[in-house]
N, C-alpha and C. Protein backbone atom coordinates (compact mmCIF):
# COMPACT_ATOMS: atom_id res chain seq x y z
N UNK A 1 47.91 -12.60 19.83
CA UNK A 1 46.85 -11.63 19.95
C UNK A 1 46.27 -11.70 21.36
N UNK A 2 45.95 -10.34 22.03
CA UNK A 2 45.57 -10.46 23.10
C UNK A 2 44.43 -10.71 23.10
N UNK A 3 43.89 -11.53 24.05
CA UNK A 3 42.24 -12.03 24.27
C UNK A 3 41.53 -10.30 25.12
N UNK A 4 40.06 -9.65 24.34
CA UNK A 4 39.45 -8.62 25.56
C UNK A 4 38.58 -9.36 26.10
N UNK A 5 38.56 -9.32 27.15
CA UNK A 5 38.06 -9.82 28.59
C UNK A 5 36.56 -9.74 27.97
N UNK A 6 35.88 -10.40 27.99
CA UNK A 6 34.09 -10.35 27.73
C UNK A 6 33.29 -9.01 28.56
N UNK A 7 32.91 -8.26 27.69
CA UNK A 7 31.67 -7.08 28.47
C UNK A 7 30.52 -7.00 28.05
N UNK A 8 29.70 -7.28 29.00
CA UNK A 8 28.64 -7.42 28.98
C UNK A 8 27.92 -5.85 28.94
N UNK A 9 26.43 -5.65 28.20
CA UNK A 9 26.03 -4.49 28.22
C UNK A 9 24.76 -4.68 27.45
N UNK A 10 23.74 -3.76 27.69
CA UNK A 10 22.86 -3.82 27.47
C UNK A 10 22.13 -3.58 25.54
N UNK A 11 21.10 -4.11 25.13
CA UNK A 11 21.25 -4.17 24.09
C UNK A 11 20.42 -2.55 23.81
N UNK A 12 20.31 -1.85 24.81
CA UNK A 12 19.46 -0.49 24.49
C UNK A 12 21.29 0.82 24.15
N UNK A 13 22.11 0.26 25.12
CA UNK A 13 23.44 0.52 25.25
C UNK A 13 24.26 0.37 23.74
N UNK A 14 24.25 -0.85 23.24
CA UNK A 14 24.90 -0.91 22.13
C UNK A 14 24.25 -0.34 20.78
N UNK A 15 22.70 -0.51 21.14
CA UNK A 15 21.91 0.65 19.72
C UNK A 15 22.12 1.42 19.84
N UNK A 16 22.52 2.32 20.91
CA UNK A 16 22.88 4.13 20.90
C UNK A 16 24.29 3.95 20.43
N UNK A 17 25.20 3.41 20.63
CA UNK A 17 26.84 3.44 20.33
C UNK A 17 26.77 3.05 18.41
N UNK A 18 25.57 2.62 17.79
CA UNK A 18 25.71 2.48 16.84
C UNK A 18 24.67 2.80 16.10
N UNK A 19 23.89 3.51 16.77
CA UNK A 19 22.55 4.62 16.02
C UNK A 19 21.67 3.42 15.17
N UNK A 20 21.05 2.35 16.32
CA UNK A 20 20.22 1.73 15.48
C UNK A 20 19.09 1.52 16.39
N UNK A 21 18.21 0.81 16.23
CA UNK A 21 17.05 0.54 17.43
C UNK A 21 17.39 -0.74 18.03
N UNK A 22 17.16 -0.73 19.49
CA UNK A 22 17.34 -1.81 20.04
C UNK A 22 17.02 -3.39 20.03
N UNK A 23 15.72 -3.55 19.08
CA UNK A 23 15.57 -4.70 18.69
C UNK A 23 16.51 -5.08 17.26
N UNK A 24 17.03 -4.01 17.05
CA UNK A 24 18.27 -4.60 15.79
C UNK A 24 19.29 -5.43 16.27
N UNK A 25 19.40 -4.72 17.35
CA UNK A 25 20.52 -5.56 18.20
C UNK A 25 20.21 -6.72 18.97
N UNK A 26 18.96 -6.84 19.22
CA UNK A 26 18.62 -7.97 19.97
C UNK A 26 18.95 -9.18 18.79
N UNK A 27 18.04 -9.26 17.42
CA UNK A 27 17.84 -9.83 16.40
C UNK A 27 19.48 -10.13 15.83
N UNK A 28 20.45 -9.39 16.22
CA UNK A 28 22.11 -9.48 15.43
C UNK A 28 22.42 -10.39 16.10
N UNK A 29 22.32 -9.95 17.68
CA UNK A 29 23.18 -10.82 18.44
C UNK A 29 22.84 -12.38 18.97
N UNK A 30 21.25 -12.62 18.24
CA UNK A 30 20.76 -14.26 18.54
C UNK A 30 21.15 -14.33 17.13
N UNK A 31 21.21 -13.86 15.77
CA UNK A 31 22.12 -14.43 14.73
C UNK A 31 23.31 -15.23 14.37
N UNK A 32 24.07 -13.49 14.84
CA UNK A 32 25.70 -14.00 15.27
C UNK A 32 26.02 -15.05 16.63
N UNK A 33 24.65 -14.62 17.95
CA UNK A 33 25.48 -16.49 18.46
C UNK A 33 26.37 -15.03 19.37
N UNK A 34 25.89 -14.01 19.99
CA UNK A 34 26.54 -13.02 20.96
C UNK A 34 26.45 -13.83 22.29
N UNK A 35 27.63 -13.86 23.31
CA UNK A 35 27.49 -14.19 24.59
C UNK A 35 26.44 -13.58 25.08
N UNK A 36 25.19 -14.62 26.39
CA UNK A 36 24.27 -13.63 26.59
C UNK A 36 24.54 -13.87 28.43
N UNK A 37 24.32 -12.83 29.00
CA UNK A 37 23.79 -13.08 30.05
C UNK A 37 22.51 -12.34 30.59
N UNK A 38 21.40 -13.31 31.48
CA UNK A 38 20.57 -12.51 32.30
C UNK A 38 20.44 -12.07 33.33
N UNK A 39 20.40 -10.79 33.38
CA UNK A 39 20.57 -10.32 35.09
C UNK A 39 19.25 -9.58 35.06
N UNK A 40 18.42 -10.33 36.57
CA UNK A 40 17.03 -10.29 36.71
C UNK A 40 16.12 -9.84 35.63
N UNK A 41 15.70 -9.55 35.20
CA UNK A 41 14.84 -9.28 33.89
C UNK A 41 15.18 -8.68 32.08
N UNK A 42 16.62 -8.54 32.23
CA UNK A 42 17.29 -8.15 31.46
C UNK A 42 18.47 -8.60 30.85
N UNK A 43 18.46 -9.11 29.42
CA UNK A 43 19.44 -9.49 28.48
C UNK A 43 20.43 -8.56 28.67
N UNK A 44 21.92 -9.02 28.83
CA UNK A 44 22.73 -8.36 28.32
C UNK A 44 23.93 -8.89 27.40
N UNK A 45 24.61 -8.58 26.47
CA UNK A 45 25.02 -9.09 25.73
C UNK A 45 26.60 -8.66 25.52
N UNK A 46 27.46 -9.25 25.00
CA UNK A 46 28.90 -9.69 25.03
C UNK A 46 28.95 -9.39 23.51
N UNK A 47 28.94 -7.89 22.54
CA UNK A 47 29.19 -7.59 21.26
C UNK A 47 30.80 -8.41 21.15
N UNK A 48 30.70 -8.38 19.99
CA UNK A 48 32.17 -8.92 18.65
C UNK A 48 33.43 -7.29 19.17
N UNK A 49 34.44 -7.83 19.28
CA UNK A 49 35.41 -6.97 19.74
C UNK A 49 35.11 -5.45 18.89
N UNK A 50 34.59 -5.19 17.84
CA UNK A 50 35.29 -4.45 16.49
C UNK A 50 33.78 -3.27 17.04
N UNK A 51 32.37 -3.95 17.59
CA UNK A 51 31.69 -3.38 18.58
C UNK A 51 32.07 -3.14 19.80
N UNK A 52 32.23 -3.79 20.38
CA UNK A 52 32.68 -3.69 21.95
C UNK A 52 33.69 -2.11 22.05
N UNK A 53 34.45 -1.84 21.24
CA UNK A 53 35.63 -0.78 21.28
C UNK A 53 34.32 0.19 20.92
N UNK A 54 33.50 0.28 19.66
CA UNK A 54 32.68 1.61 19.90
C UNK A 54 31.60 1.84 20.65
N UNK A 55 31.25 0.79 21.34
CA UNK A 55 29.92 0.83 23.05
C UNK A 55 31.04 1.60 23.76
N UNK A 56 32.39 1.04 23.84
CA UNK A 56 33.17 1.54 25.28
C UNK A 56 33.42 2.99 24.76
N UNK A 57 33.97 3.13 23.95
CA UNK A 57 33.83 4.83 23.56
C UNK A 57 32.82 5.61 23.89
N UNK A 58 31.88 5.31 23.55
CA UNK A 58 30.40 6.35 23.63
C UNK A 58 29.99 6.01 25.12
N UNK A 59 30.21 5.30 25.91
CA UNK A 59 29.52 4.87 27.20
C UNK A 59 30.63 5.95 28.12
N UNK A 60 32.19 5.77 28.22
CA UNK A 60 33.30 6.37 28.58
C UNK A 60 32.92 8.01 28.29
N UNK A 61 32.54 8.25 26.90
CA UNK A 61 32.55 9.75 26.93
C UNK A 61 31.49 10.47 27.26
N UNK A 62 30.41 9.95 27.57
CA UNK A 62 29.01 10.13 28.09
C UNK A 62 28.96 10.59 29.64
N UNK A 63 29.05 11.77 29.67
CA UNK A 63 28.84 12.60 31.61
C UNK A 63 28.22 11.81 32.18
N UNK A 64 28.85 11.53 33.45
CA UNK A 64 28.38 10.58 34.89
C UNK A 64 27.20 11.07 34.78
N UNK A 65 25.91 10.31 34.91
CA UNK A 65 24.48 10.24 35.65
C UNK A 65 23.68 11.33 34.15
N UNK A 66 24.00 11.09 33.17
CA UNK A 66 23.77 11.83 31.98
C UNK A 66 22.67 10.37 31.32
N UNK A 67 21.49 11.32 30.86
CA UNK A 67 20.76 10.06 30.54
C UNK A 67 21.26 9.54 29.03
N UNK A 68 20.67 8.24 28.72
CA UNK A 68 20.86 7.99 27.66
C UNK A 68 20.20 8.35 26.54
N UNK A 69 20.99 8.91 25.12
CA UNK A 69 19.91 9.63 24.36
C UNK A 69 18.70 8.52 23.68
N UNK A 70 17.59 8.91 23.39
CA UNK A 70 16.39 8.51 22.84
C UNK A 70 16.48 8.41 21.40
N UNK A 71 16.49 6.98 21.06
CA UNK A 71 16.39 6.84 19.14
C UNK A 71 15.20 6.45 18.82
N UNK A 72 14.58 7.64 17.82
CA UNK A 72 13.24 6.88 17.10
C UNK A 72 13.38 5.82 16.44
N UNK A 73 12.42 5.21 16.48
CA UNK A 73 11.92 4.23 15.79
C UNK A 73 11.31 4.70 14.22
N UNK A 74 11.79 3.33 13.45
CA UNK A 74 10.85 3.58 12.49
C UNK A 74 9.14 3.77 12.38
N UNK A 75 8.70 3.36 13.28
CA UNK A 75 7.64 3.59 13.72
C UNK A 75 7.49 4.35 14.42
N UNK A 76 7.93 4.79 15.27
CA UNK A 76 7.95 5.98 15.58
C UNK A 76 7.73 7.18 14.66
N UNK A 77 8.62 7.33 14.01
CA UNK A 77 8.65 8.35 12.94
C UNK A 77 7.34 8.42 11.54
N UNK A 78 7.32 7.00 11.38
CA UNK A 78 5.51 7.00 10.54
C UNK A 78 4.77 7.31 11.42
N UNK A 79 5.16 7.07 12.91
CA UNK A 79 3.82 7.84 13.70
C UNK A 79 3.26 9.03 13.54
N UNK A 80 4.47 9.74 14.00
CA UNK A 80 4.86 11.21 13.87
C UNK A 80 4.44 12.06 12.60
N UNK A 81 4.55 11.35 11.59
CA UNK A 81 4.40 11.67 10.27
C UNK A 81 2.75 11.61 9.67
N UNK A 82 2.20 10.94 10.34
CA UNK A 82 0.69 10.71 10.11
C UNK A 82 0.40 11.14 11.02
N UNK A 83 0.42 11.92 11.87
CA UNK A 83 0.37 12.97 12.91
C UNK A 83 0.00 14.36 11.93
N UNK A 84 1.42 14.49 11.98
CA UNK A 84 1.59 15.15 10.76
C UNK A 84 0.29 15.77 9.95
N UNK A 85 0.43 14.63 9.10
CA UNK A 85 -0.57 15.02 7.71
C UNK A 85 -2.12 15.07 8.28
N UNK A 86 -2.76 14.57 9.65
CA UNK A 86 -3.74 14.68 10.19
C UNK A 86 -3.62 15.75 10.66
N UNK A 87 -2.83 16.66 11.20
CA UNK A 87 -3.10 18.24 11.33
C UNK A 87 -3.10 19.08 9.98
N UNK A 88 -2.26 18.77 9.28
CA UNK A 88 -2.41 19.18 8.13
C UNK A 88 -4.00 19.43 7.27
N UNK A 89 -4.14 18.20 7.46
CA UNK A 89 -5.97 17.94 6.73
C UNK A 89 -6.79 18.76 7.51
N UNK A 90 -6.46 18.35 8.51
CA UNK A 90 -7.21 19.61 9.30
C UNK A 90 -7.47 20.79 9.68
N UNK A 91 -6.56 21.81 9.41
CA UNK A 91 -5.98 22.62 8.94
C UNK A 91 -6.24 23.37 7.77
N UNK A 92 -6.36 22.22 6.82
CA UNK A 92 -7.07 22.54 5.80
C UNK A 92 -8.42 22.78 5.55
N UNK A 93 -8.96 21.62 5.93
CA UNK A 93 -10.39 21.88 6.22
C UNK A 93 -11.04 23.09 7.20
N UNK A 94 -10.41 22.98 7.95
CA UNK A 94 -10.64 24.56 8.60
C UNK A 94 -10.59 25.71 7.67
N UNK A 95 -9.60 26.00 7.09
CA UNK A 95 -9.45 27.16 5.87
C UNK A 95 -10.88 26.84 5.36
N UNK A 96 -10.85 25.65 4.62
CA UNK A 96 -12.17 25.74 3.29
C UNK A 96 -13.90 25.85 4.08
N UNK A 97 -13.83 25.14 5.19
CA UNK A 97 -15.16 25.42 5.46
C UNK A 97 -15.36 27.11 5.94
N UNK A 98 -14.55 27.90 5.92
CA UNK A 98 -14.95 29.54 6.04
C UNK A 98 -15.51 29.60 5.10
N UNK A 99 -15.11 29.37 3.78
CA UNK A 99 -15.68 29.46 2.39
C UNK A 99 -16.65 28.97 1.84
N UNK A 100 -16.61 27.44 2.17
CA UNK A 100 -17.43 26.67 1.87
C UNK A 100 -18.57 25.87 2.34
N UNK A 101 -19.53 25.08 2.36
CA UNK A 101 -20.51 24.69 2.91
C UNK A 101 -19.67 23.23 3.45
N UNK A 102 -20.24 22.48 4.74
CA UNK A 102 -19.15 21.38 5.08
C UNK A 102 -18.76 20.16 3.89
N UNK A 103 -20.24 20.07 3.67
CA UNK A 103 -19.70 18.40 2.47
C UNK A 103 -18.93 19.25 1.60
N UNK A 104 -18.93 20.11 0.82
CA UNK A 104 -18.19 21.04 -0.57
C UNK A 104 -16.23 21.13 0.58
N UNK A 105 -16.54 21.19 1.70
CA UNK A 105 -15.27 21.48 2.63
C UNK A 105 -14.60 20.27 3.01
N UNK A 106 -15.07 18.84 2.79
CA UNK A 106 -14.63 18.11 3.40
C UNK A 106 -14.06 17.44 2.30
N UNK A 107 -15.11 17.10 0.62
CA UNK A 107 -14.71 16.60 -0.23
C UNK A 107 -13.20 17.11 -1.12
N UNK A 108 -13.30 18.88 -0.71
CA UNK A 108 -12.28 19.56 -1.49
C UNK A 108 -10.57 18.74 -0.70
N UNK A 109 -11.07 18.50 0.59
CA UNK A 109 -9.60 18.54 1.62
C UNK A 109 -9.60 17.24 1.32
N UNK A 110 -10.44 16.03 1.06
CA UNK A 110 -10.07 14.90 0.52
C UNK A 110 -8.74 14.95 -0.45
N UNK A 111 -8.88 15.88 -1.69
CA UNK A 111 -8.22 15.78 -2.75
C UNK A 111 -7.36 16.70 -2.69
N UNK A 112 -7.27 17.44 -1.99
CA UNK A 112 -5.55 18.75 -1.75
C UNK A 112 -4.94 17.93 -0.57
N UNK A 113 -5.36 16.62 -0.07
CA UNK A 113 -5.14 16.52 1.23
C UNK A 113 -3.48 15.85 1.21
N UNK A 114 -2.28 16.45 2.29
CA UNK A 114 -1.06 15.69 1.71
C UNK A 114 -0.81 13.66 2.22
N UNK A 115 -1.73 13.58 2.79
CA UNK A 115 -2.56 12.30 2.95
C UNK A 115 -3.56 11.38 2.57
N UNK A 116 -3.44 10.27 2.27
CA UNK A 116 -4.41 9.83 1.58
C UNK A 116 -5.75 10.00 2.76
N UNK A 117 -7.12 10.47 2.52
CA UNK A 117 -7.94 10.39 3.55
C UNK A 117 -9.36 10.43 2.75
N UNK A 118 -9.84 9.94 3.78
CA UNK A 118 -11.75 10.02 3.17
C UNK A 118 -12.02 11.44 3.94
N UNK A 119 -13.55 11.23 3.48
CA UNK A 119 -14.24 12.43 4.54
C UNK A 119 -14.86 11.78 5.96
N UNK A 120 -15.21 10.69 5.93
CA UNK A 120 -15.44 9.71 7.13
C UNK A 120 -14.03 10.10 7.89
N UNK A 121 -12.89 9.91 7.66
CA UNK A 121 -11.99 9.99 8.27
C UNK A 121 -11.88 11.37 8.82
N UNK A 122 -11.40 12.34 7.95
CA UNK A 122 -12.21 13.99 8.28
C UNK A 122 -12.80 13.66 9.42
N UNK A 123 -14.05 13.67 9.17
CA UNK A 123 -15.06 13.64 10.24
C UNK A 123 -13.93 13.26 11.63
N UNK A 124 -13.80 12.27 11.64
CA UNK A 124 -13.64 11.28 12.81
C UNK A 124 -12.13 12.20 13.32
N UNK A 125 -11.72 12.12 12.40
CA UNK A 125 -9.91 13.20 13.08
C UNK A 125 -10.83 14.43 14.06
N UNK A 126 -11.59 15.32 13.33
CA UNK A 126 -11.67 16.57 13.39
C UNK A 126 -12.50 16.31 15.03
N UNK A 127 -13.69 15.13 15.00
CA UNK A 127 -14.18 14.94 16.30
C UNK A 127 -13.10 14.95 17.59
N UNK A 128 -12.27 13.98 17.51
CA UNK A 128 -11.62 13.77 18.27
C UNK A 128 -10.19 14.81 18.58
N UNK A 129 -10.17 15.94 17.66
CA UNK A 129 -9.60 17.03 18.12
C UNK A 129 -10.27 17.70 18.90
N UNK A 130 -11.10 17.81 18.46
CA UNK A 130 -11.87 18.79 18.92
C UNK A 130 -11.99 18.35 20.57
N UNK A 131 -12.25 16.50 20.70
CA UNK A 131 -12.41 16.27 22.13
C UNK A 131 -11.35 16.54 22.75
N UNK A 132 -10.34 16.08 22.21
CA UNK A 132 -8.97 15.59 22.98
C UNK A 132 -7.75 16.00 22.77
N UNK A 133 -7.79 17.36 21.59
CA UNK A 133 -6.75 18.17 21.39
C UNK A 133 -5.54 16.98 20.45
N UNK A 134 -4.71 17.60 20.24
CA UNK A 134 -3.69 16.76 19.54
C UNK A 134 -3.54 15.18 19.70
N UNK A 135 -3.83 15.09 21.21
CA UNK A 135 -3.55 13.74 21.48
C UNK A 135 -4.76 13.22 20.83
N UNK A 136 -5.89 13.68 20.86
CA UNK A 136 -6.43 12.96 20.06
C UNK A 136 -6.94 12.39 18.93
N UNK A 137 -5.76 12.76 17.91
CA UNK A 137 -5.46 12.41 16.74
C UNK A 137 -3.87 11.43 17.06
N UNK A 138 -3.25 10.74 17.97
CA UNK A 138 -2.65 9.85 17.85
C UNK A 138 -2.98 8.26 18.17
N UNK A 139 -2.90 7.57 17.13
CA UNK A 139 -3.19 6.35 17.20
C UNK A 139 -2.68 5.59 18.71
N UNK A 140 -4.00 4.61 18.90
CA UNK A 140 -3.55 4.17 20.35
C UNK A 140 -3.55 2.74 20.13
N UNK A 141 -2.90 1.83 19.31
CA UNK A 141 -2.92 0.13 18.53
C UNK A 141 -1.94 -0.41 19.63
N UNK A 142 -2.52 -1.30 20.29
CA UNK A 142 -1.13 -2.18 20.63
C UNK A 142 -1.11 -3.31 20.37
N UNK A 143 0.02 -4.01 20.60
CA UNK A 143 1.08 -5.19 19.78
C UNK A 143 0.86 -5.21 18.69
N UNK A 144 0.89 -5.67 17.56
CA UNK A 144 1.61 -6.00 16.42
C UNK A 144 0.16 -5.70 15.60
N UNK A 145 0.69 -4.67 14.73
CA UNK A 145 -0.73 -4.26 13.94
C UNK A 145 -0.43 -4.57 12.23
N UNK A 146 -1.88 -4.46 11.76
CA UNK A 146 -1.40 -5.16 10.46
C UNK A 146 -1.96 -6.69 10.26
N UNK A 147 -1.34 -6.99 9.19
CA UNK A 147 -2.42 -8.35 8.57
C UNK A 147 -1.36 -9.20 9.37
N UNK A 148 -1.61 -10.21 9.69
CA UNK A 148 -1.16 -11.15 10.88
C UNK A 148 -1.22 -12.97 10.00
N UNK A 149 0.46 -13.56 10.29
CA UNK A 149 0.67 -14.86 9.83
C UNK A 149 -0.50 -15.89 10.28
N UNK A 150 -1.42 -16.26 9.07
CA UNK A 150 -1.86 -17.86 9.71
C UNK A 150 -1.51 -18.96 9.24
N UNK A 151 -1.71 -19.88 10.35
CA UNK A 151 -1.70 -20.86 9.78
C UNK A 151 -2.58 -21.90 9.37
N UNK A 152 -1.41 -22.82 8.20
CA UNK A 152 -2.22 -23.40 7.97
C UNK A 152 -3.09 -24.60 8.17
């Protein structure tokens, strides 16, 4: 059996050749024990032959100076999605307060709402549209959100 020569490539490189997110691949290849090398600030990694043949395919058929395509994230996409249902609510509430008086408008969009939401929340979405247009109904959390490991 012929030995393939080791290729190195990036782990943003091998998630597009296999439609996953790039920390999947980071997390596979300290599993499996992937050849690593670092070149100045950046991992690159030496996939299992049976990978290596579908990176070189998709990298080969990809137009010179053609960017690389963009994969959401799962988070990403709950982003997007609670995006979403915050225009939605809002939206709604707009319809009912023509009709209705605000608390009778805010409580109704609570309960048709395709989101779980309060009216505090209401409130607070609808302010910050109003300031900041769409963007300002997207969450701005950084690093790692959520209930967090302690110890003991």
């Amino acid at each position: 059996m012929r030995r393939i020569p080791e290729q190195f490539f990036s782990a943003r490189d091998i998630a597009a050749a296999l439609g996953v997110c790039k920390r999947n691949i980071q997390r596979r290849a300290a599993r499996e024990r992937w050849p690593k090398r670092r070149v100045q600030n950046k991992d690159l990694f030496a996939p299992p032959p049976a990978i290596l043949h579908r990176v070189c395919l998709v990298i080969v058929s990809r137009p010179a100076g053609a960017a690389q395509p963009r994969l959401i994230t799962r988070a990403g996409l709950a982003e997007a999605l609670r995006l979403l249902g915050r225009v939605a609510c809002l939206f709604t509430l707009g319809q009912l307060r023509l009709t209705l008086p605000i608390k009778a408008a805010l409580r109704q969009t609570t309960r048709v709402s395709p989101i779980p939401s309060s009216t505090s929340a209401l409130r607070r979405w609808s302010l910050a549209y109003a300031r900041a247009g769409l963007s300002g109904l997207c969450e701005r959390k950084r690093g790692r959100v959520g209930p967090k490991k302690r110890k003991h």
